[in-house]
Protein backbone atom coordinates (compact mmCIF):
# COMPACT_ATOMS: atom_id res chain seq x y z
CA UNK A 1 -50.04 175.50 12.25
CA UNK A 2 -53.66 175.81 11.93
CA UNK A 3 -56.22 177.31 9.95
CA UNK A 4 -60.07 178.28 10.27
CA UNK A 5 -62.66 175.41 9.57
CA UNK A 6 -65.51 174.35 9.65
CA UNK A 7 -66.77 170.55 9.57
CA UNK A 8 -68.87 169.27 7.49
CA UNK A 9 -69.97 166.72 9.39
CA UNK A 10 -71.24 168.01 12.68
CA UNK A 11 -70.73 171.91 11.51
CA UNK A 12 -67.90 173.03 14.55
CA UNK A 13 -65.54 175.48 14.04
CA UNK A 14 -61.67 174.37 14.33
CA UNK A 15 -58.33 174.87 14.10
CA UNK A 16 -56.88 171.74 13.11
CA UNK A 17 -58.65 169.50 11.02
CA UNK A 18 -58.62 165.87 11.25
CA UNK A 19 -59.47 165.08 7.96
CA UNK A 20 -59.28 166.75 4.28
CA UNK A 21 -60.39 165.36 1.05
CA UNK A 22 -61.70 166.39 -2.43
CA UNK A 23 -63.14 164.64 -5.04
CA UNK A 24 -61.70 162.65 -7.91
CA UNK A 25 -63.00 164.08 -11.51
CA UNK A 26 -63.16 160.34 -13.24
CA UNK A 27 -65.16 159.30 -10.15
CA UNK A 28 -67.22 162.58 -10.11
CA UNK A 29 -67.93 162.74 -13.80
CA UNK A 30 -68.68 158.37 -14.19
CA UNK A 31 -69.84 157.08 -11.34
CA UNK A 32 -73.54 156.67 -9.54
CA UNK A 33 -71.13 158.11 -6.65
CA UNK A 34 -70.53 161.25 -8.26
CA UNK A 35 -74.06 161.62 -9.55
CA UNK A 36 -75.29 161.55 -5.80
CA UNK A 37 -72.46 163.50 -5.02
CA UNK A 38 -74.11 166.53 -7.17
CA UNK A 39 -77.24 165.69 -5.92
CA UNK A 40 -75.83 166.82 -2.86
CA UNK A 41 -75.03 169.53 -4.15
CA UNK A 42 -71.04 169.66 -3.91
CA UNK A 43 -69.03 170.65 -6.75
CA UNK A 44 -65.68 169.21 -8.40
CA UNK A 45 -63.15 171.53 -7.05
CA UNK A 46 -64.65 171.33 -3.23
CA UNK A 47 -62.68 170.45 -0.39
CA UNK A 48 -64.45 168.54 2.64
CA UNK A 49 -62.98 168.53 5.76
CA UNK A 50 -63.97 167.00 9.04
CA UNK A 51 -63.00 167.76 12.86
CA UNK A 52 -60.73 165.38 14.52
CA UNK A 53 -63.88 163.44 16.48
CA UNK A 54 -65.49 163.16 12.90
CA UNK A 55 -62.98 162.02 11.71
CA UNK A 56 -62.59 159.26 13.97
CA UNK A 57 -66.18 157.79 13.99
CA UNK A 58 -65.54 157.47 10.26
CA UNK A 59 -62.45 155.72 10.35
CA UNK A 60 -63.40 153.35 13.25
């Protein structure tokens, strides 16, 4: 089962997402990581989540 998505990669609507992920606070709150993070403006809490063919140029 499914749900509604959008990636945040390449910004397609989906179904089933390949990947989900969501940030770790010590990382977020002590790292140069999390500071660019921010910069980006994402927020502890948010979920990313990237369509199957996203998800596979990353992991390749």
């Amino acid at each position: 089962m499914g749900y509604d998505y959008t990636c945040d990669e390449c910004g397609e609507p989906g179904e089933h997402p390949g990947l989900l992920g969501s940030f770790n606070k010590r990382t977020w709150t002590t790292t140069p990581f999390g500071e660019r993070l921010q910069a980006l403006g994402y927020e502890l809490g948010d979920t990313i989540t990237l369509c199957p063919e996203c998800t596979h140029r990353l992991l390749r």
